[in-house]
C-alpha atoms as a PDB file:
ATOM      1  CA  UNK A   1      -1.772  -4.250 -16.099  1.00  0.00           C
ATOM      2  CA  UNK A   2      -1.943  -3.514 -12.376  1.00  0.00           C
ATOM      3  CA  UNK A   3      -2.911  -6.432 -10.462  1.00  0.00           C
ATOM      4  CA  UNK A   4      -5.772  -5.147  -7.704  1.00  0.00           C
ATOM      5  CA  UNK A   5      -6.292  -7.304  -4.993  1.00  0.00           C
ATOM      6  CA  UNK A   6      -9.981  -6.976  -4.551  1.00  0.00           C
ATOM      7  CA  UNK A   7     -11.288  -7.861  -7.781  1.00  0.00           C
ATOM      8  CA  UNK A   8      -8.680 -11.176  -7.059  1.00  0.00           C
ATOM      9  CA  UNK A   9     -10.947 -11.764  -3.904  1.00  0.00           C
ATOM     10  CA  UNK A  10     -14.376 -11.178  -6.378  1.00  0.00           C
ATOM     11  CA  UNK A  11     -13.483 -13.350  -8.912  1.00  0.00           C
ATOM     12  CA  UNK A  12     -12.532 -16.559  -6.399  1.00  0.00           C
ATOM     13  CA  UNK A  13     -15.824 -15.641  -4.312  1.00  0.00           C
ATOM     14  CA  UNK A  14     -17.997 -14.920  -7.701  1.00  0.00           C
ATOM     15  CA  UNK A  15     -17.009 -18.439  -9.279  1.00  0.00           C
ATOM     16  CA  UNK A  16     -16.450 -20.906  -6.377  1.00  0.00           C
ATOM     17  CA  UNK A  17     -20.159 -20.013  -5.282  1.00  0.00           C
ATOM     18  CA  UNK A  18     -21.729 -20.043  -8.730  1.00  0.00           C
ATOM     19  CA  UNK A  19     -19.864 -23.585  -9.047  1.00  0.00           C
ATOM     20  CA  UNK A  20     -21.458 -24.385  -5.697  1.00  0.00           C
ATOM     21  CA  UNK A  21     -25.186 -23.314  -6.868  1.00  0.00           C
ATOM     22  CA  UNK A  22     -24.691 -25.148  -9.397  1.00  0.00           C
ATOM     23  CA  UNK A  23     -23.974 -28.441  -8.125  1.00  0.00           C
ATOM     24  CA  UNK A  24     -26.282 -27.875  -5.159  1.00  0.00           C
ATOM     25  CA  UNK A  25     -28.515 -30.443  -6.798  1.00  0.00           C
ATOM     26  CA  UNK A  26     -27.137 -33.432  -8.739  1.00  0.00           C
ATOM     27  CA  UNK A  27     -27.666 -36.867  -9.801  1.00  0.00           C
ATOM     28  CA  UNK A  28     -24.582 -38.109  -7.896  1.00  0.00           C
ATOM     29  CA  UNK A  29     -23.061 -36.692  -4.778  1.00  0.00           C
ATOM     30  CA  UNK A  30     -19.599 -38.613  -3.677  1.00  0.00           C
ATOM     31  CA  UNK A  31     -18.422 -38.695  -0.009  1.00  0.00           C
ATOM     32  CA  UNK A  32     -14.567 -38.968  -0.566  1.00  0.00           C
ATOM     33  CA  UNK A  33     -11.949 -37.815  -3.816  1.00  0.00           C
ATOM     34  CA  UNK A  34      -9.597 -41.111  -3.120  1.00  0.00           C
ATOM     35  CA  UNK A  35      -9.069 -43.605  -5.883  1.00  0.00           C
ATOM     36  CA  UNK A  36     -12.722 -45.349  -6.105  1.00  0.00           C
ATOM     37  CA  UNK A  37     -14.591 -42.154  -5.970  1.00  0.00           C
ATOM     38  CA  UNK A  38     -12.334 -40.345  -8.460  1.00  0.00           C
ATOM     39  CA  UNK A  39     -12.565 -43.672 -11.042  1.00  0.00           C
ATOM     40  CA  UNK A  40     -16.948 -43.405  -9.866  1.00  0.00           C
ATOM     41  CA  UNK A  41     -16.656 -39.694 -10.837  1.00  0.00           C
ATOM     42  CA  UNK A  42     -14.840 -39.780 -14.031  1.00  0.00           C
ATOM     43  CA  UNK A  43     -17.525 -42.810 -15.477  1.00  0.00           C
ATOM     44  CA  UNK A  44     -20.321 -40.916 -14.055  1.00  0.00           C
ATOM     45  CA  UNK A  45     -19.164 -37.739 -15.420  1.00  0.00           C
ATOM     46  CA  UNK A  46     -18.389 -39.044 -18.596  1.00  0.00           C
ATOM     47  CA  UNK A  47     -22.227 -40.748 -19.403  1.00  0.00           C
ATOM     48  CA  UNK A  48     -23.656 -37.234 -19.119  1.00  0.00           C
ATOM     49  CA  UNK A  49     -24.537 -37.916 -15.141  1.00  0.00           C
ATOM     50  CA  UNK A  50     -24.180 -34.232 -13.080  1.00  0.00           C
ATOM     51  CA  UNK A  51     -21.704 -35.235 -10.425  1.00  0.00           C
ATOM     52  CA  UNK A  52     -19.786 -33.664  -7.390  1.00  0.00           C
ATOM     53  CA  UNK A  53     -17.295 -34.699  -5.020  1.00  0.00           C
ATOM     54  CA  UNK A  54     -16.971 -33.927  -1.385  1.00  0.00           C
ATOM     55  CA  UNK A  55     -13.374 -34.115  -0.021  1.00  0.00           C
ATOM     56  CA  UNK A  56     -12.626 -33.283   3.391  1.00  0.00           C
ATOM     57  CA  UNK A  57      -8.860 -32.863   2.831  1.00  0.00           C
ATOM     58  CA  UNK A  58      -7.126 -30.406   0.968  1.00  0.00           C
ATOM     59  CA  UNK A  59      -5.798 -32.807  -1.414  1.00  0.00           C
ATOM     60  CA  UNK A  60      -7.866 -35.819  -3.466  1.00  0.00           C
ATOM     61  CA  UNK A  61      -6.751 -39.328  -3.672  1.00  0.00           C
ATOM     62  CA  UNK A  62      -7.057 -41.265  -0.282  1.00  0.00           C
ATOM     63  CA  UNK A  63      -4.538 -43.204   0.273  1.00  0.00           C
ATOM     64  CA  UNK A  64      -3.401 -43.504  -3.507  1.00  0.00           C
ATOM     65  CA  UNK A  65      -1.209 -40.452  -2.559  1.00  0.00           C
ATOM     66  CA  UNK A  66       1.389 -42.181  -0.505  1.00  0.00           C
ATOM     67  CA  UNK A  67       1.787 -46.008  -2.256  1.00  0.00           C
ATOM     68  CA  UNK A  68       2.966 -47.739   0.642  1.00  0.00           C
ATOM     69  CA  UNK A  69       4.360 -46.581   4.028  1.00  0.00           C
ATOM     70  CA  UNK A  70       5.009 -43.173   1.673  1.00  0.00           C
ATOM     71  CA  UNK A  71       6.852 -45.232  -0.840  1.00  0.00           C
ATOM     72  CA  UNK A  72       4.829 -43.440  -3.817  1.00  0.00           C
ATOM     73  CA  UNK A  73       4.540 -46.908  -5.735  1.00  0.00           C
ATOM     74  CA  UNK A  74       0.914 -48.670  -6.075  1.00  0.00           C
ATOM     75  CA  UNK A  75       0.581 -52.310  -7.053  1.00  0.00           C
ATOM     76  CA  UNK A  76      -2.338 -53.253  -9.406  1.00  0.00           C
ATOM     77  CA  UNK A  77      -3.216 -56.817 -10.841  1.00  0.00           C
ATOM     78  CA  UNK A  78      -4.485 -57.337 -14.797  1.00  0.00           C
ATOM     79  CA  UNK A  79      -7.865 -56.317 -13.960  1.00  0.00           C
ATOM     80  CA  UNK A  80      -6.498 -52.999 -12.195  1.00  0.00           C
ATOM     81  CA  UNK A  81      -4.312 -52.459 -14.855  1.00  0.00           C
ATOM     82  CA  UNK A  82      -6.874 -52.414 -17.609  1.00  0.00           C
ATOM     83  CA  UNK A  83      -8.342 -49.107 -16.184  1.00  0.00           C
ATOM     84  CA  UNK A  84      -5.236 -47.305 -15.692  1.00  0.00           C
ATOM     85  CA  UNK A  85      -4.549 -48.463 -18.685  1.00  0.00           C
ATOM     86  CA  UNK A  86      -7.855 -47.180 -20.230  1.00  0.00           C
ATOM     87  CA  UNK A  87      -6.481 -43.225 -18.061  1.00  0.00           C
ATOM     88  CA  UNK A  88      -3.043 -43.991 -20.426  1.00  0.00           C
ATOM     89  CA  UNK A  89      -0.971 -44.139 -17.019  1.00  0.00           C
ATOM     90  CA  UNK A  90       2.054 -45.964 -17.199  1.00  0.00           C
ATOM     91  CA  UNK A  91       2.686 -49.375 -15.429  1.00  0.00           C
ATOM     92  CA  UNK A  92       5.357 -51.956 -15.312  1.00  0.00           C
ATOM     93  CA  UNK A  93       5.096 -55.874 -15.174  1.00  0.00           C
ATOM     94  CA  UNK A  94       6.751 -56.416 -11.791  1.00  0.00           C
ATOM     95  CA  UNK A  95       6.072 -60.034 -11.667  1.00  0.00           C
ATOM     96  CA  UNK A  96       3.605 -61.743 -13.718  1.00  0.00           C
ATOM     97  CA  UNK A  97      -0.026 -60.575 -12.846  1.00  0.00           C
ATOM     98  CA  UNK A  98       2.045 -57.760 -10.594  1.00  0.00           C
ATOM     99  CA  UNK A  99       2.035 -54.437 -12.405  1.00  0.00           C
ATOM    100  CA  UNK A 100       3.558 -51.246 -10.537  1.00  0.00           C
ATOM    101  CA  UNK A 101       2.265 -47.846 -11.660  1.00  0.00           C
ATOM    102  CA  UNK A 102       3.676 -44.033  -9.910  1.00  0.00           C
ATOM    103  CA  UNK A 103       1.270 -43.117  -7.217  1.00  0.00           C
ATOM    104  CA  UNK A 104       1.072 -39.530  -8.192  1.00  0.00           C
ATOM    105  CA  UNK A 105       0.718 -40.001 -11.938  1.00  0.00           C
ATOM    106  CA  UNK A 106      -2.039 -41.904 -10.625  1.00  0.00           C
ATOM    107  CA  UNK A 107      -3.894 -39.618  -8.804  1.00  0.00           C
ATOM    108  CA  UNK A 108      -3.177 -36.747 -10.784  1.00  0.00           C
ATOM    109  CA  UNK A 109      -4.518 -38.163 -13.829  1.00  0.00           C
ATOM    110  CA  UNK A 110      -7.257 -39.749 -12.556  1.00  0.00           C
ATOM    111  CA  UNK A 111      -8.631 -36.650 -10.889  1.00  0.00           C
ATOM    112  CA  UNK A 112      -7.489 -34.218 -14.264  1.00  0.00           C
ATOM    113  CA  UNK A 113      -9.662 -37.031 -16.435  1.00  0.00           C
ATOM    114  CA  UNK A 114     -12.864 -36.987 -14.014  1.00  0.00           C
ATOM    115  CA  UNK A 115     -12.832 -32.728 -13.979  1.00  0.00           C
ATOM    116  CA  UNK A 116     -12.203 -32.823 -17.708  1.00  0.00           C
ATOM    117  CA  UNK A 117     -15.010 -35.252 -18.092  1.00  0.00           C
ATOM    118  CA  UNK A 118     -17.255 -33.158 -16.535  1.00  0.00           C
ATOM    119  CA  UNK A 119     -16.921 -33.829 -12.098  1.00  0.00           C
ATOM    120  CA  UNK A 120     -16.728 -31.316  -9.817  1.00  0.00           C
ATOM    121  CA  UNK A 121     -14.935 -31.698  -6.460  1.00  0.00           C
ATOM    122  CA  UNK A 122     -14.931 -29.674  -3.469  1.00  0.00           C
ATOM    123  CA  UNK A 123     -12.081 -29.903  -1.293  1.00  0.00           C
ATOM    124  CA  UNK A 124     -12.183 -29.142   2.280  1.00  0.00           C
ATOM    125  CA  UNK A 125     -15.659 -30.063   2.634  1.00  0.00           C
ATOM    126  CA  UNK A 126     -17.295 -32.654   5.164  1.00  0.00           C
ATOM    127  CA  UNK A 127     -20.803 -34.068   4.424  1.00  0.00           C
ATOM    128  CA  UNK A 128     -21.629 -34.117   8.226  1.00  0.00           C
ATOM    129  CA  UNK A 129     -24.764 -35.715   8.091  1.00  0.00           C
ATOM    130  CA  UNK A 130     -27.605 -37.053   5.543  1.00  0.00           C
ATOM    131  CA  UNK A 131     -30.733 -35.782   4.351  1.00  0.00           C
ATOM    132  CA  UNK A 132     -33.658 -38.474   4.630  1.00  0.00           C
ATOM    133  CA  UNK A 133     -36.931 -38.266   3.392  1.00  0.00           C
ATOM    134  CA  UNK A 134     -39.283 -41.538   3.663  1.00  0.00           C
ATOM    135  CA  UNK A 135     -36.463 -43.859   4.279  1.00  0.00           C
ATOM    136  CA  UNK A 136     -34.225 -42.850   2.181  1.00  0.00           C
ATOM    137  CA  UNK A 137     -31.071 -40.656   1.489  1.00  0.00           C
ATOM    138  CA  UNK A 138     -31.751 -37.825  -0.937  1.00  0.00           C
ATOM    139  CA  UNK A 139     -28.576 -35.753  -0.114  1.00  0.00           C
ATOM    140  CA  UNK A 140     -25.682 -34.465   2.113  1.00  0.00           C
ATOM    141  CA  UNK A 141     -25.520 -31.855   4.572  1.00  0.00           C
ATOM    142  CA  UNK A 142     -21.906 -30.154   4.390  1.00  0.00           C
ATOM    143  CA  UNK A 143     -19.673 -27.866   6.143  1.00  0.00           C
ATOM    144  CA  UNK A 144     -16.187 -26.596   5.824  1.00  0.00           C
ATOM    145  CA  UNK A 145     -14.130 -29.391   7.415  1.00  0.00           C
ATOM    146  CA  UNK A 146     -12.268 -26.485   9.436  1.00  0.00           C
ATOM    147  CA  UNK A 147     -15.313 -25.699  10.929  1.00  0.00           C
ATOM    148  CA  UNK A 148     -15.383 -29.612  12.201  1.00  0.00           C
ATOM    149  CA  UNK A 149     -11.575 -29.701  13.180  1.00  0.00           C
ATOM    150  CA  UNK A 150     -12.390 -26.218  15.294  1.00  0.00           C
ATOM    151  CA  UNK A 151     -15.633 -28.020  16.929  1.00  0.00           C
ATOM    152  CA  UNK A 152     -17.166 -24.103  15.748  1.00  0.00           C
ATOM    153  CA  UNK A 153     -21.015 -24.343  15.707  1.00  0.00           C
ATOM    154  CA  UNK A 154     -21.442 -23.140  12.683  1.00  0.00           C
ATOM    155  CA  UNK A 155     -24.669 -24.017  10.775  1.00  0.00           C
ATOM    156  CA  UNK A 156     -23.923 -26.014   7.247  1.00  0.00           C
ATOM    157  CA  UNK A 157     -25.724 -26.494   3.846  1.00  0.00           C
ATOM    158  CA  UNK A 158     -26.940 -28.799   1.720  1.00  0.00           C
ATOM    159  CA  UNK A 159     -26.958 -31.261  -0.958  1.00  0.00           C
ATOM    160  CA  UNK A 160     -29.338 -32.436  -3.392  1.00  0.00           C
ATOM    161  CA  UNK A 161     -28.559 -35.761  -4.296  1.00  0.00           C
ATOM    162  CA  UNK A 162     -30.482 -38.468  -6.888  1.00  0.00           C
ATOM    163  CA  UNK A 163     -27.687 -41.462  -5.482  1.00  0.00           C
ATOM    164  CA  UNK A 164     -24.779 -40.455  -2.485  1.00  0.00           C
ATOM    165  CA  UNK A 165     -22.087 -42.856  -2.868  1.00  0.00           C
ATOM    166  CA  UNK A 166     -20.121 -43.470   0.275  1.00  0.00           C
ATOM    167  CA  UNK A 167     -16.651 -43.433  -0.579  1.00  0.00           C
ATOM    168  CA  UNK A 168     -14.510 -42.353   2.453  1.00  0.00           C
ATOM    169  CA  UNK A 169     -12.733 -45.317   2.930  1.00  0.00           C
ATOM    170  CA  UNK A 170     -11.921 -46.555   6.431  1.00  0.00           C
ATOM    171  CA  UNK A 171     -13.769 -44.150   8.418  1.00  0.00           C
ATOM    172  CA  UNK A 172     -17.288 -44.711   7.033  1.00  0.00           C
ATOM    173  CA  UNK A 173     -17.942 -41.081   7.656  1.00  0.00           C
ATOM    174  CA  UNK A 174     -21.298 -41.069   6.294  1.00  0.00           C
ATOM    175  CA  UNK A 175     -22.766 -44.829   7.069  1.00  0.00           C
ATOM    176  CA  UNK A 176     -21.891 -43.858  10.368  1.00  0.00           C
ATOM    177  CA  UNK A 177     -23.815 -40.873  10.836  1.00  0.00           C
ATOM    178  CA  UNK A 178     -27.106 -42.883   8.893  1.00  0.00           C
ATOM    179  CA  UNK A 179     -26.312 -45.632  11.848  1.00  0.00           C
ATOM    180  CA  UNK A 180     -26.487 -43.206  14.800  1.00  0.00           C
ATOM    181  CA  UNK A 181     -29.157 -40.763  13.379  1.00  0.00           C
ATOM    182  CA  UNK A 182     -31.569 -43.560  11.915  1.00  0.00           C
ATOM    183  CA  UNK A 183     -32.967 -46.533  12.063  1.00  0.00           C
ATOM    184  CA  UNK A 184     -32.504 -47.198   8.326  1.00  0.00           C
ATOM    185  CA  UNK A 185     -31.417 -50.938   8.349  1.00  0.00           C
ATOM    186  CA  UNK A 186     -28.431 -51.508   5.911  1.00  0.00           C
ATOM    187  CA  UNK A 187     -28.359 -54.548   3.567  1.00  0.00           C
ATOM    188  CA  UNK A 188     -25.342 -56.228   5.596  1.00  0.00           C
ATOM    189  CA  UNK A 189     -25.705 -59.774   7.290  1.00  0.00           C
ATOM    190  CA  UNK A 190     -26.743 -57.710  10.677  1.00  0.00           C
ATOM    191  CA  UNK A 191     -28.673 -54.368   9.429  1.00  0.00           C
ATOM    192  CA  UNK A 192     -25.476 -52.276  10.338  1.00  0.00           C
ATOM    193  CA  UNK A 193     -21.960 -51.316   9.437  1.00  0.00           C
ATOM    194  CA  UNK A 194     -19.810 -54.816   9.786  1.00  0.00           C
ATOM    195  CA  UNK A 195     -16.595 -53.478  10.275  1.00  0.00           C
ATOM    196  CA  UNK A 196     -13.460 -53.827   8.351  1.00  0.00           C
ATOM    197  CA  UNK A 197     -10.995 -57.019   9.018  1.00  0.00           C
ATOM    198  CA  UNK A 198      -7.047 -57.197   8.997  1.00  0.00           C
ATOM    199  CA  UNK A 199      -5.344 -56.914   6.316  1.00  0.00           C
ATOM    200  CA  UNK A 200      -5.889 -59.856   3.564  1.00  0.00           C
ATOM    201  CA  UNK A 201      -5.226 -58.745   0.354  1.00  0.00           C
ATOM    202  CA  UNK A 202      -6.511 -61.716  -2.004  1.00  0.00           C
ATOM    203  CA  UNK A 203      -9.191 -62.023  -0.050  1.00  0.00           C
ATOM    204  CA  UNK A 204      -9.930 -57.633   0.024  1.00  0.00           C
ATOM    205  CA  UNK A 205      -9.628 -58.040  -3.424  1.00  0.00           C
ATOM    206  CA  UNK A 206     -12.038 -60.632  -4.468  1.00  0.00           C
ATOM    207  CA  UNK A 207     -14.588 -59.420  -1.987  1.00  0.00           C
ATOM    208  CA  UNK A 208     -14.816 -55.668  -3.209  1.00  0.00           C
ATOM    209  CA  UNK A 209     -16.721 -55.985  -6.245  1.00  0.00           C
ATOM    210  CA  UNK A 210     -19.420 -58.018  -4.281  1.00  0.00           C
ATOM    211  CA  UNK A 211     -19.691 -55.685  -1.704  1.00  0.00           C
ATOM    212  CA  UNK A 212     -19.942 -52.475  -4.521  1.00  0.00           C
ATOM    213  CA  UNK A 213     -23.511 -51.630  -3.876  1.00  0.00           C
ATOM    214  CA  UNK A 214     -26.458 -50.399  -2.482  1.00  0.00           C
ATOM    215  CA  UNK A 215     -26.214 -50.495   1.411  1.00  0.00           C
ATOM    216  CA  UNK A 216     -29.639 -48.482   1.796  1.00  0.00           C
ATOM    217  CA  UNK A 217     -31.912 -46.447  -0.121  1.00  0.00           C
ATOM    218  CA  UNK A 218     -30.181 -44.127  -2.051  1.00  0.00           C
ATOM    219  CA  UNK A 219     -26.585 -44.908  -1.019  1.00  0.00           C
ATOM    220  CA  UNK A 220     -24.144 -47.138  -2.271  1.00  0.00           C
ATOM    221  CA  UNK A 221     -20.780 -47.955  -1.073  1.00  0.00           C
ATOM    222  CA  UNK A 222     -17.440 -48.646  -2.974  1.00  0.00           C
ATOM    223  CA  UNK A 223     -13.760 -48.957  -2.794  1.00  0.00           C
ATOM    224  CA  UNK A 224     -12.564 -49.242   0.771  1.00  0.00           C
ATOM    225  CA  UNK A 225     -15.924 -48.132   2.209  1.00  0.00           C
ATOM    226  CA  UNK A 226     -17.960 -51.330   0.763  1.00  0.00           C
ATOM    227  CA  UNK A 227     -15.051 -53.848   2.501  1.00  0.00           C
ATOM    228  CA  UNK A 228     -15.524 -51.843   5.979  1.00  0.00           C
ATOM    229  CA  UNK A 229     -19.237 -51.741   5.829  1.00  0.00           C
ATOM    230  CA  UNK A 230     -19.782 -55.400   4.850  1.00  0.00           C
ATOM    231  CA  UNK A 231     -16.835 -56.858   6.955  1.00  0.00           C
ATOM    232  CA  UNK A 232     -14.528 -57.770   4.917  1.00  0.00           C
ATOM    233  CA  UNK A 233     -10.210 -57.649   4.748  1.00  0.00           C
ATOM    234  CA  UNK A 234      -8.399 -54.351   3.681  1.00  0.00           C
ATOM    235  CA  UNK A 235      -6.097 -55.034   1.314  1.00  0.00           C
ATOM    236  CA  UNK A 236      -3.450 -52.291   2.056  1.00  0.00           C
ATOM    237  CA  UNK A 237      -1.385 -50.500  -0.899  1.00  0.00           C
ATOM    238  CA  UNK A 238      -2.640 -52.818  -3.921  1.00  0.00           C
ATOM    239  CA  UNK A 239      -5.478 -50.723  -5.838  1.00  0.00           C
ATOM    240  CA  UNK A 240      -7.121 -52.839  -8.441  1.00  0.00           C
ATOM    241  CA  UNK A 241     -10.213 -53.563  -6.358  1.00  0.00           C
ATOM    242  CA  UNK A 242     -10.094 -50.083  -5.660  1.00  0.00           C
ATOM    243  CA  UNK A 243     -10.183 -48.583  -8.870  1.00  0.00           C
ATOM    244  CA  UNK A 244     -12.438 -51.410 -10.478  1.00  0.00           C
ATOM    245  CA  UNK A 245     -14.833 -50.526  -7.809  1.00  0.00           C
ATOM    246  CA  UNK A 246     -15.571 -46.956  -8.803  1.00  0.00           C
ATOM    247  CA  UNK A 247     -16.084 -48.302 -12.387  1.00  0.00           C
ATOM    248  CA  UNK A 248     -18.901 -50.668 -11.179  1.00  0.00           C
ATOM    249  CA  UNK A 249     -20.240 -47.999  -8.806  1.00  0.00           C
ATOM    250  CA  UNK A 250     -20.755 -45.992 -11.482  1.00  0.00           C
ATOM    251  CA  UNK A 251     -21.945 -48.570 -13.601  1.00  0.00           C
ATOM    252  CA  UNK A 252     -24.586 -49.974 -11.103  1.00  0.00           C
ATOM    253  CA  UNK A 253     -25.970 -46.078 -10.462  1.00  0.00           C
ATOM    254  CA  UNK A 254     -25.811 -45.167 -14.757  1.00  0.00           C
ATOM    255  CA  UNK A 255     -28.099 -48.260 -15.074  1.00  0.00           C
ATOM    256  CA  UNK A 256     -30.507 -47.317 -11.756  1.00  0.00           C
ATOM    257  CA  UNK A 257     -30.952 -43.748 -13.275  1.00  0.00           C
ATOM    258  CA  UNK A 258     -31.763 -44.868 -16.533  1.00  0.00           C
ATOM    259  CA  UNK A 259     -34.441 -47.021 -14.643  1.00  0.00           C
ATOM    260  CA  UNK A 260     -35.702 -44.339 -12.654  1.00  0.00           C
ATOM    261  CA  UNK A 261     -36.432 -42.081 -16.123  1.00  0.00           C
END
């Protein structure tokens, strides 16, 4: 068979914007492929909930990627370990309650199981701002995250969304924007992002689950995200809270959709 180079160029164009139509209006809409919203996805996806993830790298998984200082090793406690357990990724007792687990097995499997279960994620794509109707979120507005790095005004498009979930980690990319566009008060102790602390990883990690929720109408927070909004420690390369985040995320949003029917 001769290969022909336009009908390559059709059939990239011809899916990736029928995938895109498609998930133009969902129950879910992510902000951020790193661990929490991967583990969010994947339970989401798998309870029949029509899910899609915006990444604004090229590549998913946060900071999962890299372990520690780029030593590809993660460190999760029991809890942590009972959901990579439940992906069948291997781990190793370090020391007791310590288990180690390889960074990009991790990731890779994580983000294989969520697509498989039925998630879509879009790479290279920045949800730039937030569409509000009556006080409350009801979707993203996105844009090629080129088109951000260039500064190129170039008009973007939009998401649907039933529930965002804010999961960009330290930056807060999409609380901020609500914060300087709005005056939607979030449900921290002052009415607006708090601000991550230094790194404290006991107390990161017994704070995250608390702080996994809704910050406004329509959005929640979880994995880093939740910490930085809410004020509390980052816990650095140890990813239990992380990944049992997504799991309540999901949880919380399966339960408030079931309500809403």
């Amino acid at each position: 068979m001769e290969l022909n180079e336009t009908t390559i160029t059709r059939a990239i164009v011809e899916r990736f914007s029928q995938k895109l139509i498609d998930y133009s209006n969902v129950d879910v809409a992510i902000v951020g492929a790193g661990p929490s919203g991967l583990v969010a996805s994947y339970f989401l996806a798998k309870a029949d909930v029509k899910v899609a993830v915006f990444e604004r790298k090229l590549s998913i998984g946060g900071g999962m990627w890299g372990g520690g200082m780029m030593f590809n090793e993660i460190v999760v406690q029991k809890q942590g370990k009972e959901i990579l357990d439940a992906f069948e990724i291997h781990t190793r007792e370090y020391e007791l309650g310590y288990y180690t687990a390889d960074a990009i097995e991790s990731v890779t499997t994580i983000g294989s199981a969520a697509i498989k279960a039925g998630a879509k994620i879009f790479n290279c794509i920045t949800a730039e701002d937030a569409i509000i109707r009556e006080g409350r979120v009801t979707g993203l507005v996105i844009n090629w995250s080129p088109v951000e790095m260039a500064n190129l005004h170039v008009d973007p498009l939009s998401i649907n969304a039933k529930y965002v979930i804010e999961a960009s980690g330290h930056p807060l990319e999409l609380l901020h924007v609500i914060e300087r566009k709005t005056d939607i008060r979030f449900n921290t102790p002052t009415g607006k992002i708090v601000g991550e602390k230094s790194m404290w990883a006991e107390q990161a990690e017994n704070l995250i689950l608390k702080n996994t929720r809704e910050i406004c109408p329509g959005v929640y927070v979880c994995g880093m995200a939740a910490n930085a909004a809410f004020g509390a420690p980052r816990m650095g390369p140890i990813f239990g809270g992380m990944l049992l985040s997504g799991k309540k995320v999901a949880q919380d949003i399966i339960a408030a959709l079931k309500i809403k029917k």
